[in-house]
N, C-alpha and C. Protein backbone atom coordinates (compact mmCIF):
# COMPACT_ATOMS: atom_id res chain seq x y z
N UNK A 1 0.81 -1.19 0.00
CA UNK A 1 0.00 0.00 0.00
C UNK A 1 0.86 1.26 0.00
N UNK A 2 1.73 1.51 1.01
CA UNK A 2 2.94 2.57 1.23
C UNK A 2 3.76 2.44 0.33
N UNK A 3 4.29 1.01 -0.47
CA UNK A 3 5.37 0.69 -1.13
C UNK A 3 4.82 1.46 -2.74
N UNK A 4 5.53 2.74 -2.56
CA UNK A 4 5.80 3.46 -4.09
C UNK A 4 6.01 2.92 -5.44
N UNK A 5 7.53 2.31 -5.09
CA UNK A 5 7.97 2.10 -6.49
C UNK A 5 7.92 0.54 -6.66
N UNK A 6 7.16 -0.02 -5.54
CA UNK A 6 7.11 -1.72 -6.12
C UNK A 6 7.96 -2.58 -5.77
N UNK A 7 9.32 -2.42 -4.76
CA UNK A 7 10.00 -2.96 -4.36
C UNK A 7 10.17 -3.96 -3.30
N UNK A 8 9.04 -4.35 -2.63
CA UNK A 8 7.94 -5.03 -1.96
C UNK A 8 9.35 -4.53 -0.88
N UNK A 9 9.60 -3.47 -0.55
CA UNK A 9 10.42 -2.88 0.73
C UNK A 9 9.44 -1.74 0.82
N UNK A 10 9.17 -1.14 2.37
CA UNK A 10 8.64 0.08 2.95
C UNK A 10 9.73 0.67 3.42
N UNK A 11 10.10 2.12 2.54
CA UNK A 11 11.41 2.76 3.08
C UNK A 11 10.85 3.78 4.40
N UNK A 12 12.17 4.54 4.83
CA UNK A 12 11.79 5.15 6.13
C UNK A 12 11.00 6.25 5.48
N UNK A 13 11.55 6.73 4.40
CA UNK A 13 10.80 8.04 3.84
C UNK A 13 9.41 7.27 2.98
N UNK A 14 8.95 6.26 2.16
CA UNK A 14 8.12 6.05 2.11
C UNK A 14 6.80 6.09 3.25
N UNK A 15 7.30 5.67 4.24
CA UNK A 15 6.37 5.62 5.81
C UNK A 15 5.97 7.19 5.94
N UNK A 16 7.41 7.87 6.20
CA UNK A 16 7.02 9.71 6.29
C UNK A 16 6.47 10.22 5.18
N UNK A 17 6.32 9.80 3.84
CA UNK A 17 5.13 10.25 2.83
C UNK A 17 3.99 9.98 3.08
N UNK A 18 3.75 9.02 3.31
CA UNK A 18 2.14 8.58 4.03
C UNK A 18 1.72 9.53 5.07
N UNK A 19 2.58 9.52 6.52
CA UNK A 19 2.54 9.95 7.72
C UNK A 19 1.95 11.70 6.77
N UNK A 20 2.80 12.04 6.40
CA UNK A 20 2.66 13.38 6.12
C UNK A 20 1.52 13.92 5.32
N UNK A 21 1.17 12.59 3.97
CA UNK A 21 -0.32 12.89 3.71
C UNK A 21 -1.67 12.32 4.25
N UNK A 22 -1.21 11.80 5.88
CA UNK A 22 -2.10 11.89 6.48
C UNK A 22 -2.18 13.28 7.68
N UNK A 23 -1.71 14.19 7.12
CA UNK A 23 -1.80 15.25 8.12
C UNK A 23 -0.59 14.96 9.21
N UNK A 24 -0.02 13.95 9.57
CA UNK A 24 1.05 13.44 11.08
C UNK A 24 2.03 13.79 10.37
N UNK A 25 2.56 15.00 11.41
CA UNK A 25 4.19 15.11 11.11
C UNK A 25 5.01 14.58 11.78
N UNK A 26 6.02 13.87 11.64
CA UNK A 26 6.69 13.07 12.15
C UNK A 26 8.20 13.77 11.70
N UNK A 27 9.07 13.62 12.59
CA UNK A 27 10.62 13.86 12.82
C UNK A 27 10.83 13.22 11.88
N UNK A 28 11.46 13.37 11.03
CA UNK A 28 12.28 11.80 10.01
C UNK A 28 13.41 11.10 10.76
N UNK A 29 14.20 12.14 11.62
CA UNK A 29 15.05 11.25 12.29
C UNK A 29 14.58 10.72 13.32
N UNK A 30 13.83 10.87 14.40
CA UNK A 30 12.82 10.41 15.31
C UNK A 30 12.59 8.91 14.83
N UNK A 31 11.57 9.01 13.29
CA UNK A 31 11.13 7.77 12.83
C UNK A 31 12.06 7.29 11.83
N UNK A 32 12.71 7.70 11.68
CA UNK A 32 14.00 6.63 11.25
C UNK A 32 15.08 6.09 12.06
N UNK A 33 15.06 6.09 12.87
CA UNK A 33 15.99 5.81 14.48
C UNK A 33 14.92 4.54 14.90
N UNK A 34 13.15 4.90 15.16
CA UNK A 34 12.61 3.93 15.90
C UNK A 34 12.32 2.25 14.96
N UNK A 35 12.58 3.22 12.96
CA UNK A 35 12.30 2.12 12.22
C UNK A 35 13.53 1.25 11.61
N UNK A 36 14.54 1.93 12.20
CA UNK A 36 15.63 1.37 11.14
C UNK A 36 15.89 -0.25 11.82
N UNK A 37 15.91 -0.40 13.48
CA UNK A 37 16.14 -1.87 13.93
C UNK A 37 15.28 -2.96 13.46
N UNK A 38 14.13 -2.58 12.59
CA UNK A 38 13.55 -3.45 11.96
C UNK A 38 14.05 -4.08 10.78
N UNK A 39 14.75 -3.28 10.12
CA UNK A 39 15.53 -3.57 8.72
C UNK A 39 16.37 -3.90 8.83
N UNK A 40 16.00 -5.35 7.89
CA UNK A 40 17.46 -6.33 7.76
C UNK A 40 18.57 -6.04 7.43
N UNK A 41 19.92 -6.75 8.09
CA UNK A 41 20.63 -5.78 6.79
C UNK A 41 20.59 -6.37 5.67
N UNK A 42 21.28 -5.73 4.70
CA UNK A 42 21.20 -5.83 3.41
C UNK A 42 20.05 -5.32 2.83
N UNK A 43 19.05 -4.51 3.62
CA UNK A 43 17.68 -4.14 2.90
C UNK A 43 17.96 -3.07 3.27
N UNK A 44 16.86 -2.32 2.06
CA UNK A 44 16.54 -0.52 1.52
C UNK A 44 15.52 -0.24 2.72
N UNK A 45 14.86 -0.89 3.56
CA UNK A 45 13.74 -0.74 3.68
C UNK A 45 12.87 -2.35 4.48
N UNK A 46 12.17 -1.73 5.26
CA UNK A 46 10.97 -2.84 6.29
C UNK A 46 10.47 -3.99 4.65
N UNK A 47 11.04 -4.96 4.68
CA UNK A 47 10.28 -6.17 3.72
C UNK A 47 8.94 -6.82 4.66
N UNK A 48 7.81 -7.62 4.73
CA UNK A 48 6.83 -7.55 5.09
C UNK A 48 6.49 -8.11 6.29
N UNK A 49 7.12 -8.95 6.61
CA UNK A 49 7.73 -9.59 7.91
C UNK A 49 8.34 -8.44 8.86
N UNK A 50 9.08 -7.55 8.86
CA UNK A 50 9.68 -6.92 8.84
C UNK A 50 8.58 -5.58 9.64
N UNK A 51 7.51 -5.00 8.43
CA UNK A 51 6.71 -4.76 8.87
C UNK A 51 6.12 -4.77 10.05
N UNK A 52 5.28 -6.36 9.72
CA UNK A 52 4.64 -7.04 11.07
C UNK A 52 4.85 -6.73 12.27
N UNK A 53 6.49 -6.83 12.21
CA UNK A 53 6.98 -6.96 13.75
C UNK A 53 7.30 -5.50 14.13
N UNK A 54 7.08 -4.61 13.35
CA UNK A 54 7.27 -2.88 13.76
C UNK A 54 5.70 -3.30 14.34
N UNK A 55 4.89 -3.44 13.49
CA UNK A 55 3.70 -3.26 13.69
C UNK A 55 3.29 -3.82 15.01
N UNK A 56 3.45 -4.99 15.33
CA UNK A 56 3.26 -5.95 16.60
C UNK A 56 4.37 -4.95 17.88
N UNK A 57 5.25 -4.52 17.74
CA UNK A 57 5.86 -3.59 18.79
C UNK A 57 5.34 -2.88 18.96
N UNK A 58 5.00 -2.26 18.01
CA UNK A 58 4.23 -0.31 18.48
C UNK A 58 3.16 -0.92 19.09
N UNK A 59 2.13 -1.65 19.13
CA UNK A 59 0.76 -1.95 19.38
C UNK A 59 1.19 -2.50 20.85
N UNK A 60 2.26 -3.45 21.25
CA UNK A 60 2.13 -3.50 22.77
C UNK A 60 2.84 -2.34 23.43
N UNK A 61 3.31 -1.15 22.73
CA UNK A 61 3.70 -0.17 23.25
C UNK A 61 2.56 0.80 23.60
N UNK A 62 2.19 0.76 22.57
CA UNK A 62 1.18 1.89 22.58
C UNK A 62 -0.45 1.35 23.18
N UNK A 63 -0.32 -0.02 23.00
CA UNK A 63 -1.62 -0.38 23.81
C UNK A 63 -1.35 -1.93 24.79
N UNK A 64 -0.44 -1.69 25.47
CA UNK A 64 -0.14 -2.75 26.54
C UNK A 64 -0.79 -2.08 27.78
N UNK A 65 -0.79 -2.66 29.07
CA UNK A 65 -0.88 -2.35 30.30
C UNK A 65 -0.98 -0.84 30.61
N UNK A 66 -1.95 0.32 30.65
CA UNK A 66 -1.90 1.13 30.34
C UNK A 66 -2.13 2.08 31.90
N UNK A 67 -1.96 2.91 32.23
CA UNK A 67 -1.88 3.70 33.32
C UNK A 67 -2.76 4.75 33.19
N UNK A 68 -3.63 5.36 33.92
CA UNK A 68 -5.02 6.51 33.75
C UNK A 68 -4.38 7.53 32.74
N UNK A 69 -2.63 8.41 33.41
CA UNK A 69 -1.95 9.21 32.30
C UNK A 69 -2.44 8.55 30.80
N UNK A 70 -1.17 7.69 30.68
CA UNK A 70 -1.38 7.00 29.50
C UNK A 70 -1.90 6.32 28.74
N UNK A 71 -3.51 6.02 29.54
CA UNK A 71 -4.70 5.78 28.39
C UNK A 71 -5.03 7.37 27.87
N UNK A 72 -5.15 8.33 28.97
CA UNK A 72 -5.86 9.46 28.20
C UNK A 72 -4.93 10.02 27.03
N UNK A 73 -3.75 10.30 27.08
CA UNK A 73 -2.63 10.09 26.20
C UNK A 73 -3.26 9.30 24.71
N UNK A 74 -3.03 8.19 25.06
CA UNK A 74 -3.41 7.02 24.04
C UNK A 74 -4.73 7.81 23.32
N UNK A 75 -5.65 8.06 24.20
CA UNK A 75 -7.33 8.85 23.36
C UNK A 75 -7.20 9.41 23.15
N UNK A 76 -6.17 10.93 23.16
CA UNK A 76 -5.73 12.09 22.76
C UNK A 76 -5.21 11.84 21.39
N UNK A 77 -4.36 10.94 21.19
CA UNK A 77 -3.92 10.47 20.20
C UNK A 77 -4.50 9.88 18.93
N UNK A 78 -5.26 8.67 19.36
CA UNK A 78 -6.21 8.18 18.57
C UNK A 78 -7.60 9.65 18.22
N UNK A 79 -7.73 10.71 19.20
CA UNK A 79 -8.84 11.41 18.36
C UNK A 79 -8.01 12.18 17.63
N UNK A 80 -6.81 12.84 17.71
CA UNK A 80 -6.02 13.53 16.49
C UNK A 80 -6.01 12.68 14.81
N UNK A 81 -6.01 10.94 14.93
CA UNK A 81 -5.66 10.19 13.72
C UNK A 81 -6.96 10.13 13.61
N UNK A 82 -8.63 9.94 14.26
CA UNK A 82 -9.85 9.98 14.12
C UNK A 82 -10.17 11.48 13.21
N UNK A 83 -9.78 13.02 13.67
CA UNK A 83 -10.11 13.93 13.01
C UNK A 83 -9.62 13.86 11.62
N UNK A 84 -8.47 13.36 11.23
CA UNK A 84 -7.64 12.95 9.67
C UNK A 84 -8.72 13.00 8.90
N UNK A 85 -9.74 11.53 9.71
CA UNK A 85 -10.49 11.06 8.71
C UNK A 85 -12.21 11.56 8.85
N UNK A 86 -12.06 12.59 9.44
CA UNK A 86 -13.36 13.21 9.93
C UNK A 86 -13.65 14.35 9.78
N UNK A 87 -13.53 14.40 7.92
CA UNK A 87 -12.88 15.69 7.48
C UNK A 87 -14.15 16.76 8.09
N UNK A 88 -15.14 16.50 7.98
CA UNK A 88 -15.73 17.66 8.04
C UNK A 88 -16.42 18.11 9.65
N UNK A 89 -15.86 17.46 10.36
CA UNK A 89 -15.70 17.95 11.98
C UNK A 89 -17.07 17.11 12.86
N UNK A 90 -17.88 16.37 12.16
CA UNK A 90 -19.43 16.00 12.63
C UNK A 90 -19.04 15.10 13.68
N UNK A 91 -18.00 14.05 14.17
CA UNK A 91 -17.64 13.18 15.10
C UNK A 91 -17.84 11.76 14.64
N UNK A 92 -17.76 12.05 12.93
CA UNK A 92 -18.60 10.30 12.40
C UNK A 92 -17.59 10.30 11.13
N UNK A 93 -17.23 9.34 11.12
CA UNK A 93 -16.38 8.69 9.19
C UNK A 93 -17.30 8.28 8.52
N UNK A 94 -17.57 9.16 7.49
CA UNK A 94 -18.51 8.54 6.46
C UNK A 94 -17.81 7.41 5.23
N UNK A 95 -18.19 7.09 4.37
CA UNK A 95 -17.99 6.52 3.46
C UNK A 95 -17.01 7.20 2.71
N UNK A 96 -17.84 8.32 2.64
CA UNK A 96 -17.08 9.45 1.42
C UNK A 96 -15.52 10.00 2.13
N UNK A 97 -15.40 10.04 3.04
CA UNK A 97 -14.63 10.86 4.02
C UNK A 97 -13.58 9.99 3.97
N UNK A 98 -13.76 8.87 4.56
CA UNK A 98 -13.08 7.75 4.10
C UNK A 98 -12.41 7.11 2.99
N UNK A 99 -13.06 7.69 1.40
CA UNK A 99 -12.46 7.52 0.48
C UNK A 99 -11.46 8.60 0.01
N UNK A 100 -11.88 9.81 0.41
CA UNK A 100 -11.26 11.21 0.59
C UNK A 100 -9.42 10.69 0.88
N UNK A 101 -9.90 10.22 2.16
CA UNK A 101 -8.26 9.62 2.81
C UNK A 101 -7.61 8.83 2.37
N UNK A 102 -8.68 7.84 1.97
CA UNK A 102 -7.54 6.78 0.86
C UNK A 102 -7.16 7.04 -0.72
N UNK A 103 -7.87 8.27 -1.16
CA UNK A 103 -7.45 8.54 -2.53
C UNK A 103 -6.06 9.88 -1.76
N UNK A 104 -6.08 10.70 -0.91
CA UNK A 104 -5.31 11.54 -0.48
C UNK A 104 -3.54 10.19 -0.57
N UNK A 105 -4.44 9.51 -0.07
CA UNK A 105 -3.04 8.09 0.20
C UNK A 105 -2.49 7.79 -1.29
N UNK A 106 -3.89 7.62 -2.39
CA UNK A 106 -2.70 7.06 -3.31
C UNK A 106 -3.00 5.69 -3.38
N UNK A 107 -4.44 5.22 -2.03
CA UNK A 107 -4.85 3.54 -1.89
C UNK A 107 -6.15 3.18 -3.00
N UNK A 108 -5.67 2.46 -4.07
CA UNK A 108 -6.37 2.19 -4.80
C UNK A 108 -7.58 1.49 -3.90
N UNK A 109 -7.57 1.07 -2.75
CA UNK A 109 -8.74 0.68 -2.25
C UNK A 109 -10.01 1.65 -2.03
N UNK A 110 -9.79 3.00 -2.42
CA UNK A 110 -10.28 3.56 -2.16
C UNK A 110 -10.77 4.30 -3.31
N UNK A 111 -10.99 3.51 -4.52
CA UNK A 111 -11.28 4.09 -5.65
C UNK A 111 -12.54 4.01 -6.09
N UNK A 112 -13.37 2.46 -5.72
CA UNK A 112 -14.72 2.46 -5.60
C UNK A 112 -15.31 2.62 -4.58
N UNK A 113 -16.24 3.31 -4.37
CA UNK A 113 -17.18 3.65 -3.20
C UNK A 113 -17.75 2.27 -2.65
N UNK A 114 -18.09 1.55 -2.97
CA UNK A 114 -18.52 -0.08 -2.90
C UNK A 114 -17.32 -0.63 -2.02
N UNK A 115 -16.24 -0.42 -2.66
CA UNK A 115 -15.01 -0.90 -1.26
C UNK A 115 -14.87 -0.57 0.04
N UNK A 116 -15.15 0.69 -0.01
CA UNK A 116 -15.19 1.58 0.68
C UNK A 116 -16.38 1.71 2.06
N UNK A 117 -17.13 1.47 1.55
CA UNK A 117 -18.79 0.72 2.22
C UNK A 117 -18.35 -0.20 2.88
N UNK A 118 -17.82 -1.07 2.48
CA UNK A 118 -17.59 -2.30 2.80
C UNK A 118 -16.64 -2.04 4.22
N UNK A 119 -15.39 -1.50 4.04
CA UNK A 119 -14.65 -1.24 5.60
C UNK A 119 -15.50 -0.61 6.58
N UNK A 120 -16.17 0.79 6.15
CA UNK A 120 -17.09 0.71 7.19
C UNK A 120 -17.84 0.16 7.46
N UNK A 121 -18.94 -0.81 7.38
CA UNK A 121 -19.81 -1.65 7.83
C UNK A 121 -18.74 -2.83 8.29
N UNK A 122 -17.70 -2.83 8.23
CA UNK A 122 -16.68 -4.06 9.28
C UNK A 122 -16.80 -3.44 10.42
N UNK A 123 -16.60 -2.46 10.75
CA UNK A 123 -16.35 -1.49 11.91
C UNK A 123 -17.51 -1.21 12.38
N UNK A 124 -18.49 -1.10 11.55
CA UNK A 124 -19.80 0.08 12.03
C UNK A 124 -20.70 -1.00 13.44
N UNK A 125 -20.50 -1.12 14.44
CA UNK A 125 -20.91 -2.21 15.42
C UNK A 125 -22.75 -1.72 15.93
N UNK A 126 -23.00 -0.26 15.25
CA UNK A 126 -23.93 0.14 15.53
C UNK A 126 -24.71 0.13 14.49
N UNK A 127 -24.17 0.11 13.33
CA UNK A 127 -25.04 -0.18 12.17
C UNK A 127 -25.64 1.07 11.48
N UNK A 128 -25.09 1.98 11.43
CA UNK A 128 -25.63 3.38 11.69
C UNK A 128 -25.35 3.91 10.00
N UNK A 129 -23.76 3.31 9.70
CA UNK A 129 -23.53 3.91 8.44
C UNK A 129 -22.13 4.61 8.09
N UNK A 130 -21.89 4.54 9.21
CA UNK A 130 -20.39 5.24 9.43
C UNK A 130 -19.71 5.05 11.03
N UNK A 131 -18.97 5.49 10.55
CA UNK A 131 -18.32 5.20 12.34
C UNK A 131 -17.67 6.25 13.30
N UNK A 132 -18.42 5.77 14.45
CA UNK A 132 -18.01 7.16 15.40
C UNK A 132 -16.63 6.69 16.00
N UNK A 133 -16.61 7.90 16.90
CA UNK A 133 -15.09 7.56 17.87
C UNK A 133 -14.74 6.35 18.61
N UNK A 134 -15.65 5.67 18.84
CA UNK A 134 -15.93 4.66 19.90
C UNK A 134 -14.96 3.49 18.90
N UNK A 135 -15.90 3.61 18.04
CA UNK A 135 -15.60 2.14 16.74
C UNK A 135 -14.23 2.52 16.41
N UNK A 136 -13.77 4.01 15.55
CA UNK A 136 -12.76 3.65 15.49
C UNK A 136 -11.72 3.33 16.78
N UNK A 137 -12.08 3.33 17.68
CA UNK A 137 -10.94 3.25 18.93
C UNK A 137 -10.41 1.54 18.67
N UNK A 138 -11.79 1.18 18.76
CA UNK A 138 -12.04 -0.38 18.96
C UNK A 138 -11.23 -1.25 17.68
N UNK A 139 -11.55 -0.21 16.58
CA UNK A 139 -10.97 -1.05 15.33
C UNK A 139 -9.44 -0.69 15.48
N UNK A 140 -8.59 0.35 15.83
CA UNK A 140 -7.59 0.32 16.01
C UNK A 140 -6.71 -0.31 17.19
N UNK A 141 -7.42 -0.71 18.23
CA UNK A 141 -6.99 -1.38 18.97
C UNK A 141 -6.98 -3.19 18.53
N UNK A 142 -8.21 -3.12 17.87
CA UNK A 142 -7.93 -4.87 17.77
C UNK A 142 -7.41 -4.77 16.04
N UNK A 143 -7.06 -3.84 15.23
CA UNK A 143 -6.43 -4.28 13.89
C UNK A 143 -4.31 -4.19 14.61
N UNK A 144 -4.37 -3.40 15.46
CA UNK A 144 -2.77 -3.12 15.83
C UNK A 144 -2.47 -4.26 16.86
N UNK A 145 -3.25 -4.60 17.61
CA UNK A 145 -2.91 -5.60 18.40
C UNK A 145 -3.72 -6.73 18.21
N UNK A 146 -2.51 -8.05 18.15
CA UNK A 146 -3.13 -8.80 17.58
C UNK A 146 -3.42 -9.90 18.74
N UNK A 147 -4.13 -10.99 19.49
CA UNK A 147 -4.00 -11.76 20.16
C UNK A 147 -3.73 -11.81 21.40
């Protein structure tokens, strides 16, 4: 999805192109310091395995054993990456809003509206049509942490 030029590697600056057209500014050296121990050597870049296990770290970091500070932290956080996709301020991800972000990305998943439908009603636990803060909390907690 992140991978640009097809090299089935995610470089550090590929990650900070995303990060950045999702609104998150990120240090490059910050996140190239926390991503580089993932990369093998001999690689340009996180290969998919590689990935995973960034992915599986940050998630018991960011959502392990959590302390009153550092859950509200954690919700502070998650509603800054919730507003990304909540372009127009109502407290709900629509369909459209949602495709908004994944064409901003560059994610061909996000090219038919029909696909698009489809992720939200995975999430939508209320059935409503879109998803509020609650859902996305829930979907980012159980898509980042796995088991």
């Amino acid at each position: 999805m992140f991978d640009k030029n097809g090299d089935s590697m995610i470089t550090v600056e590929e990650i900070n192109q995303a990060l950045n057209l999702l609104g998150l500014e990120a240090e490059f050296k910050e996140l190239e310091s926390m991503i580089k121990s993932y990369i093998k050597p001999g690689n340009v870049g996180l290969a998919y395995e590689d990935f995973v296990a960034l992915h599986e770290s940050l998630g018991e970091t960011y959502f392990g054993a959590l302390d009153e500070k550092e859950e509200e932290t954690q919700n502070e956080d998650l509603w800054e990456a919730f507003k990304v996709f909540d372009e127009n301020g109502d407290g709900y991800i629509s369909a459209k809003e949602l495709q908004v972000v994944l064409g901003k990305l560059g994610l061909v998943e996000g090219n038919l509206i029909d696909n698009v439908q489809k992720m939200i009603v995975s999430v939508d636990t209320n059935h409503d049509g879109r998803v509020d803060f609650c859902e996305f909390k829930n979907m980012m907690r159980t898509t980042i942490v796995r088991g």
